[in-house]
N, C-alpha and C. Protein backbone atom coordinates (compact mmCIF):
# COMPACT_ATOMS: atom_id res chain seq x y z
N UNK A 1 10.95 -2.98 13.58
CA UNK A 1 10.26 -3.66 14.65
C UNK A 1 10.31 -5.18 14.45
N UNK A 2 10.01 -5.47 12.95
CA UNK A 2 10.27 -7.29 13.22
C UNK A 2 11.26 -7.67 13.39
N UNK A 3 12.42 -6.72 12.77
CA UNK A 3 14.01 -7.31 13.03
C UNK A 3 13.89 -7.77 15.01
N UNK A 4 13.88 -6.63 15.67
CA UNK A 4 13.63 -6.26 17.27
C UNK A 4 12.81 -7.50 17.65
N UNK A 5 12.13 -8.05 17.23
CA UNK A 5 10.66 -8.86 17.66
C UNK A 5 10.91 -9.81 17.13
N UNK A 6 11.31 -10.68 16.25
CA UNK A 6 11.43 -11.50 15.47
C UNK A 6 11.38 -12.84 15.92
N UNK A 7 11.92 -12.70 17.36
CA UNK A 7 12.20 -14.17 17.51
C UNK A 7 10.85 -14.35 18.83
N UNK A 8 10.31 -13.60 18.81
CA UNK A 8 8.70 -13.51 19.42
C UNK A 8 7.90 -13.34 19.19
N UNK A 9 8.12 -13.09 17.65
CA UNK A 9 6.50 -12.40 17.60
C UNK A 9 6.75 -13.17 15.88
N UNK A 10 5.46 -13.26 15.07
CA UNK A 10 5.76 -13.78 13.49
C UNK A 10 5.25 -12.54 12.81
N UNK A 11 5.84 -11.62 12.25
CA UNK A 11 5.53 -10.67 11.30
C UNK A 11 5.30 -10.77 9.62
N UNK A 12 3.96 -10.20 9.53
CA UNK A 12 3.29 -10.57 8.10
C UNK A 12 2.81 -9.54 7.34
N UNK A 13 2.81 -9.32 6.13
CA UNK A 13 2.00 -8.52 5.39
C UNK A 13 0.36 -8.92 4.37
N UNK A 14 -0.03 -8.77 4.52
CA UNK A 14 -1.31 -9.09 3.85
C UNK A 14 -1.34 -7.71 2.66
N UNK A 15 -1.46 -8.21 1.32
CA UNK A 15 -1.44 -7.40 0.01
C UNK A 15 -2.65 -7.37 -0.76
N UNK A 16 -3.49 -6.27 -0.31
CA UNK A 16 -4.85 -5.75 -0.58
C UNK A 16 -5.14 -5.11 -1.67
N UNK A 17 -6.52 -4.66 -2.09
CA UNK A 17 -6.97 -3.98 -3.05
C UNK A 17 -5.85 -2.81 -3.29
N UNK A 18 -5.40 -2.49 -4.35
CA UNK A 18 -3.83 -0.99 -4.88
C UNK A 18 -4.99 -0.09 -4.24
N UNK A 19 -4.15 0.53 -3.99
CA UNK A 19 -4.92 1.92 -2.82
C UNK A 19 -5.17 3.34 -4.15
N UNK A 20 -4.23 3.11 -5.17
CA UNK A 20 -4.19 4.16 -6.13
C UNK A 20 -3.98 4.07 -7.38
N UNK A 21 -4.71 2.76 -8.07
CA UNK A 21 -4.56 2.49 -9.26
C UNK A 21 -4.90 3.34 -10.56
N UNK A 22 -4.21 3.52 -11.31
CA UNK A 22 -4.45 4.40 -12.20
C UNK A 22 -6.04 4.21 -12.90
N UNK A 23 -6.94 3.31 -13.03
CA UNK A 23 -8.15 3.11 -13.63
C UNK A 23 -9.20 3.05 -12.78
N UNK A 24 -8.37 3.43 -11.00
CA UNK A 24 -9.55 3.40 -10.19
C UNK A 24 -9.22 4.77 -9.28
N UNK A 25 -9.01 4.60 -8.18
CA UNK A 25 -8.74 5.92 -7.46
C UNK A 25 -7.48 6.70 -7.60
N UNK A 26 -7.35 7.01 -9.02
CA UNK A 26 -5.63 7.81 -9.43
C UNK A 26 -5.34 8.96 -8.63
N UNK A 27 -3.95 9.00 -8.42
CA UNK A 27 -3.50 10.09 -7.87
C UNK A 27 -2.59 10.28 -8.91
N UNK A 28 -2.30 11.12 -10.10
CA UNK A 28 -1.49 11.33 -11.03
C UNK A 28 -0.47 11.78 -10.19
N UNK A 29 -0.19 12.76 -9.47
CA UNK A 29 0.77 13.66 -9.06
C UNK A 29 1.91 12.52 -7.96
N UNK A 30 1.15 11.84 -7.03
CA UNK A 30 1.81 11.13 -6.39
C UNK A 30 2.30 9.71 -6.84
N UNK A 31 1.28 8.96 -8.02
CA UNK A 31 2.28 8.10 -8.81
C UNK A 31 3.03 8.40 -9.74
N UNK A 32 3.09 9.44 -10.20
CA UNK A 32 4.17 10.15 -10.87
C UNK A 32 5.48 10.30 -10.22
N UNK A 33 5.24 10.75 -9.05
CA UNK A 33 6.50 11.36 -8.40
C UNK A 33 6.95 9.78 -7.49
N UNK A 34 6.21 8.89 -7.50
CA UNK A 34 6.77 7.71 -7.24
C UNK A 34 7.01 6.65 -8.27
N UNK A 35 6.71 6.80 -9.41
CA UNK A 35 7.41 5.90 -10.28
C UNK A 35 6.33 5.27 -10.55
N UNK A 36 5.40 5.05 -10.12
CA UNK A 36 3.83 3.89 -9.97
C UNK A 36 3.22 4.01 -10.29
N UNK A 37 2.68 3.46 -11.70
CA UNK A 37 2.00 3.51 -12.33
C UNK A 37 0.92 2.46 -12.45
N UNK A 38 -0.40 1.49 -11.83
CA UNK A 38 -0.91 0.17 -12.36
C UNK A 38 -2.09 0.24 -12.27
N UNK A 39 -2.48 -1.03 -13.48
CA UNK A 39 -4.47 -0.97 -13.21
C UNK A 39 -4.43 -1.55 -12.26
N UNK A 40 -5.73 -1.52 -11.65
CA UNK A 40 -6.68 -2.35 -10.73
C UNK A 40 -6.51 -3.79 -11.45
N UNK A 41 -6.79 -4.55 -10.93
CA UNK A 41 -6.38 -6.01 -11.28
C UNK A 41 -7.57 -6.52 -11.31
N UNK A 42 -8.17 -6.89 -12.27
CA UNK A 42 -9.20 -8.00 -12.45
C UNK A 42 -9.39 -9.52 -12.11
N UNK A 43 -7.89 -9.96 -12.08
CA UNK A 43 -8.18 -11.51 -12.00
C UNK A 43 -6.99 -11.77 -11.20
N UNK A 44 -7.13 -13.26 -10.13
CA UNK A 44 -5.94 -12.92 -9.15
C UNK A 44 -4.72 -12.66 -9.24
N UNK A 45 -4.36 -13.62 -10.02
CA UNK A 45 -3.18 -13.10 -11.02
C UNK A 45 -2.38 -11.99 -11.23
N UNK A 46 -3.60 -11.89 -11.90
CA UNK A 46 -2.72 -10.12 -12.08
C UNK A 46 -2.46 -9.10 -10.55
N UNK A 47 -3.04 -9.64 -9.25
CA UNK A 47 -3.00 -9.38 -7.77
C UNK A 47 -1.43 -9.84 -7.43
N UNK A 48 -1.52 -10.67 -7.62
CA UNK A 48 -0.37 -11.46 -7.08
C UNK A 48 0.71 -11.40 -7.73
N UNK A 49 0.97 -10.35 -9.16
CA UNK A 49 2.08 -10.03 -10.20
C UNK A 49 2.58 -8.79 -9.20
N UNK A 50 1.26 -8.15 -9.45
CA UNK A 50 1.52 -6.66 -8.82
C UNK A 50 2.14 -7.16 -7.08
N UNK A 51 1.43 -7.85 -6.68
CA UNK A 51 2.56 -8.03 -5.06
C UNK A 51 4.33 -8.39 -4.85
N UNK A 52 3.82 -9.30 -6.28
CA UNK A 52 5.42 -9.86 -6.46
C UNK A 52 6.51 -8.67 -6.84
N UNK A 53 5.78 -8.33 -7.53
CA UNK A 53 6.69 -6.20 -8.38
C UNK A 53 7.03 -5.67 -7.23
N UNK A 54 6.13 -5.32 -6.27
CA UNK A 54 6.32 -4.48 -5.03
C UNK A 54 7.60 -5.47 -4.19
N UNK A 55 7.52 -6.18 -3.90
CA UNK A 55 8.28 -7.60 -2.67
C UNK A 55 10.09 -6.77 -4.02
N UNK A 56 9.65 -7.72 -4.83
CA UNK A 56 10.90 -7.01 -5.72
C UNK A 56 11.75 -5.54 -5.71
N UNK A 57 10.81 -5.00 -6.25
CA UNK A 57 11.02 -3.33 -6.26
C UNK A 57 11.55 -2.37 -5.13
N UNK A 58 10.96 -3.22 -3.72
CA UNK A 58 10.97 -2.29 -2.67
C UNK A 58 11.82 -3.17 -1.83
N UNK A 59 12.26 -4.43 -1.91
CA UNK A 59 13.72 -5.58 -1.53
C UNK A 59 12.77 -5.53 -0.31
N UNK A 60 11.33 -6.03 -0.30
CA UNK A 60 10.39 -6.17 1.00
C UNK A 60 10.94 -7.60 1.42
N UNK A 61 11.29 -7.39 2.71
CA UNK A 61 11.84 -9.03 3.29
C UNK A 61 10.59 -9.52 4.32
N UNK A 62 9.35 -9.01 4.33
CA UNK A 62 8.73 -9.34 5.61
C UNK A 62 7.88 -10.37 4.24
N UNK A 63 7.12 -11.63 5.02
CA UNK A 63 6.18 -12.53 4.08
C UNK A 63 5.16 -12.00 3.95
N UNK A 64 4.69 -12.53 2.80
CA UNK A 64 3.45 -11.51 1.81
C UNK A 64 2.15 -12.75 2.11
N UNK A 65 0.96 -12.29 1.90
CA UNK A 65 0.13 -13.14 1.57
C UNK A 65 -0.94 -12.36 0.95
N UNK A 66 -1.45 -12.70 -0.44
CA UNK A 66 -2.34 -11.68 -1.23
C UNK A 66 -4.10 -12.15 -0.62
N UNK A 67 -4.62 -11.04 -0.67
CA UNK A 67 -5.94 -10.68 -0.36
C UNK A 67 -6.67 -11.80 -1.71
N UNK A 68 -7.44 -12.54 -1.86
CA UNK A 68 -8.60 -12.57 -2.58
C UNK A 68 -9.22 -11.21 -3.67
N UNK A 69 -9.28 -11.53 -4.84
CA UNK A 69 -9.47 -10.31 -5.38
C UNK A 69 -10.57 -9.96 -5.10
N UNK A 70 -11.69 -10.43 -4.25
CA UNK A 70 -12.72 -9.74 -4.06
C UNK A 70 -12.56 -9.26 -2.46
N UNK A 71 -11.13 -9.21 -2.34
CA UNK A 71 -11.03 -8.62 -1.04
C UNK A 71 -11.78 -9.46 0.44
N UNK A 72 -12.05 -10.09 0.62
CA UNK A 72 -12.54 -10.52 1.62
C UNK A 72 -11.69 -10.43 3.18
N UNK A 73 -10.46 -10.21 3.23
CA UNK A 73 -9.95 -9.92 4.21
C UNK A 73 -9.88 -8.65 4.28
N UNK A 74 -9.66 -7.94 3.65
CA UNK A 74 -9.55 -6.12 3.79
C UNK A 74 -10.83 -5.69 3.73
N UNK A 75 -12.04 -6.28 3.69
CA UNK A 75 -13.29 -6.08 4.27
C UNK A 75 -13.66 -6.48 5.73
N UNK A 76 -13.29 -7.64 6.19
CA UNK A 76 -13.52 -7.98 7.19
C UNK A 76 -12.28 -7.74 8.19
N UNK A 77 -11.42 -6.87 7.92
CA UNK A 77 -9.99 -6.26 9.06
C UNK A 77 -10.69 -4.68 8.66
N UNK A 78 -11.38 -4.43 7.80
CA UNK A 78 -11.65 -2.13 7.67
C UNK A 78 -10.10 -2.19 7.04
N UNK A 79 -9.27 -3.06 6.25
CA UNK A 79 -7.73 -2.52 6.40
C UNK A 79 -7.55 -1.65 4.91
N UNK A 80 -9.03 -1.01 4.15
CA UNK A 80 -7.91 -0.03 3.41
C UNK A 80 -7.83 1.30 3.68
N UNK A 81 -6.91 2.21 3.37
CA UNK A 81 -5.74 1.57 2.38
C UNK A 81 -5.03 0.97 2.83
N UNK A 82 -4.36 1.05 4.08
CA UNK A 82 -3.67 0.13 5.32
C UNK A 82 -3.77 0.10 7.00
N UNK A 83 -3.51 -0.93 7.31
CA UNK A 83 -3.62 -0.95 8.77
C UNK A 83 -2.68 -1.47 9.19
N UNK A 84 -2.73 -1.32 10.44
CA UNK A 84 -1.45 -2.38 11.64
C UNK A 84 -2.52 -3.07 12.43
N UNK A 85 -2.24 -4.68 12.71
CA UNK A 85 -3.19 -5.17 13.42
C UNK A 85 -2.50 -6.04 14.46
N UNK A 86 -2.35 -5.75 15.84
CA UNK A 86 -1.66 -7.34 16.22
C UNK A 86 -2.79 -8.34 16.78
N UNK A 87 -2.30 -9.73 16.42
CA UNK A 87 -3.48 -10.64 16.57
C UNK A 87 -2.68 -11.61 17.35
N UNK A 88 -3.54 -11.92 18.78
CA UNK A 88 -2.61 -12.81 19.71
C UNK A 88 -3.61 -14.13 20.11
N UNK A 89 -3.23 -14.96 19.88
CA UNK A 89 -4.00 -16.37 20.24
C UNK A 89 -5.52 -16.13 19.45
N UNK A 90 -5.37 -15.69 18.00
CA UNK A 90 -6.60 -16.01 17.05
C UNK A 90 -7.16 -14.69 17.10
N UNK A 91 -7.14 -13.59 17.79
CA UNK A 91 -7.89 -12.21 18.27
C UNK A 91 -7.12 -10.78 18.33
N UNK A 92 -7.91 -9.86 17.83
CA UNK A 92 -7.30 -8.48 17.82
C UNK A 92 -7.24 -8.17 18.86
N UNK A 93 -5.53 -7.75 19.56
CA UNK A 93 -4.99 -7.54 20.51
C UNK A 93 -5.10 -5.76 19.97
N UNK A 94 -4.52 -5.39 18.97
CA UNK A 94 -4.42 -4.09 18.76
C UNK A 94 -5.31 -3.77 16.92
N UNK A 95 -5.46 -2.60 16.94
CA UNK A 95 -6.00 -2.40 15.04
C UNK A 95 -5.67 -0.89 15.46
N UNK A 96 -4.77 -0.64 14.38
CA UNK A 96 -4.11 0.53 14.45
C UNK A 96 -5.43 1.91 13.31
N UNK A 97 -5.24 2.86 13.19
CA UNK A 97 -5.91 3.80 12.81
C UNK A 97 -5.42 3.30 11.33
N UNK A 98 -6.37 3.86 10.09
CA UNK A 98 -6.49 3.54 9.09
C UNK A 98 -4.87 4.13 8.36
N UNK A 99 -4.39 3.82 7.80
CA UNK A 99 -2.95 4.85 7.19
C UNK A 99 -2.87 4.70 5.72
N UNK A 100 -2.12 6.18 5.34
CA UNK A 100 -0.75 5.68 6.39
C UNK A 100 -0.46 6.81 7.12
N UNK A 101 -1.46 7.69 7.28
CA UNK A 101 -1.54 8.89 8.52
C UNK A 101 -2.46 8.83 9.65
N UNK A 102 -2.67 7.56 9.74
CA UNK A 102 -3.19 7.43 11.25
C UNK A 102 -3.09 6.17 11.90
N UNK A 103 -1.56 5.67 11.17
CA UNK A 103 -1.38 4.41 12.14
C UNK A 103 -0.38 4.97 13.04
N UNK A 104 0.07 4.56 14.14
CA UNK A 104 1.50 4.80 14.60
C UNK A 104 2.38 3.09 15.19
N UNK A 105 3.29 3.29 14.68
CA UNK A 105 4.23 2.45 14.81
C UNK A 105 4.78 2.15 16.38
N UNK A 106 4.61 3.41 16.91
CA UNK A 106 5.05 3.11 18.59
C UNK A 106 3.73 2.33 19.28
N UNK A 107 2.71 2.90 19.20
CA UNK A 107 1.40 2.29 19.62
C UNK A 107 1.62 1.05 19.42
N UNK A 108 1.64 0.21 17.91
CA UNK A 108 1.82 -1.09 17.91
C UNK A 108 2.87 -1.89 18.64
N UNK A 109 4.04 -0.63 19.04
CA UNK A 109 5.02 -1.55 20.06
C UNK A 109 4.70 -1.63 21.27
N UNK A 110 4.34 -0.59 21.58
CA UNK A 110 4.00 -0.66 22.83
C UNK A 110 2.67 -1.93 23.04
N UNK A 111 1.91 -1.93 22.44
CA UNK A 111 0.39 -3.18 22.37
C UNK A 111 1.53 -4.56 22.37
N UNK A 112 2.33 -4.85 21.56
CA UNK A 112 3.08 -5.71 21.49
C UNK A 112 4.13 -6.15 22.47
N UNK A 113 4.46 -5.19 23.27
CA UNK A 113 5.33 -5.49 24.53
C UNK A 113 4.39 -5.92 25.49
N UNK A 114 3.67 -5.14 25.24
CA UNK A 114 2.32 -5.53 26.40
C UNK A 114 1.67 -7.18 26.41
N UNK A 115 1.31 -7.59 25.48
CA UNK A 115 0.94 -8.97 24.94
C UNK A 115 2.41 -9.91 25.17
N UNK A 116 3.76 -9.76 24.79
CA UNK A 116 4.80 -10.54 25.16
C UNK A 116 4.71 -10.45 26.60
N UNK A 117 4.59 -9.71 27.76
CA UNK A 117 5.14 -9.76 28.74
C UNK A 117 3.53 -10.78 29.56
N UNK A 118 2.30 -10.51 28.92
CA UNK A 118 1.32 -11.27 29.31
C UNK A 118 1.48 -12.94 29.04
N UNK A 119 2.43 -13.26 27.98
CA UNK A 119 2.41 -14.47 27.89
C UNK A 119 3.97 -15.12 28.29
């Protein structure tokens, strides 16, 4: 979708509290079978290592911007473990269902065609 959108729209990631850190809410079976293994991060730092690993690891080309380790944006968006949000002139145009089994990707296109053709 940002490839498609790109030259209309600015696509971003925001990198929040680990959804499944091994010293906090572990899922042995599913970071196992994905390779992923990490603590919870105490200090920002260590936030912003772990974002950089992922951007690396996963050849993520969309821009990153890390959460505050006390989370203050993924409190005030509801965004864990993840969300889709589109935000048009400062305001939530769309906030997708919590995911990553209850966002949908067409919904956000469709909210997004809708908002390009309004402006």
């Amino acid at each position: 979708m940002a490839d498609q959108y790109s030259q209309k729209a600015e696509f971003l990631t925001i990198y929040i509290a680990e959804a499944h850190a091994s010293n906090d809410w572990n899922m042995p079976d599913l970071n196992t079978a994905l390779g992923v293994s990490v603590l919870k991060p105490k200090i920002m730092k260590e936030r912003v290592s772990l974002a950089q690993r992922f951007i690396q690891e996963s050849h993520y080309k969309l821009p990153m911007y890390v959460d505050s380790i006390d989370n203050v944006t993924m409190e005030a968006y509801g965004a864990r473990p993840e969300r889709l949000y589109l935000i048009v002139d400062g305001k939530i145009a769309y906030k997708g269902g919590p995911g990553p089994y209850c966002f949908s990707y067409d919904s956000l296109r469709v909210a997004l065609q809708k908002a390009l053709n309004q402006h």
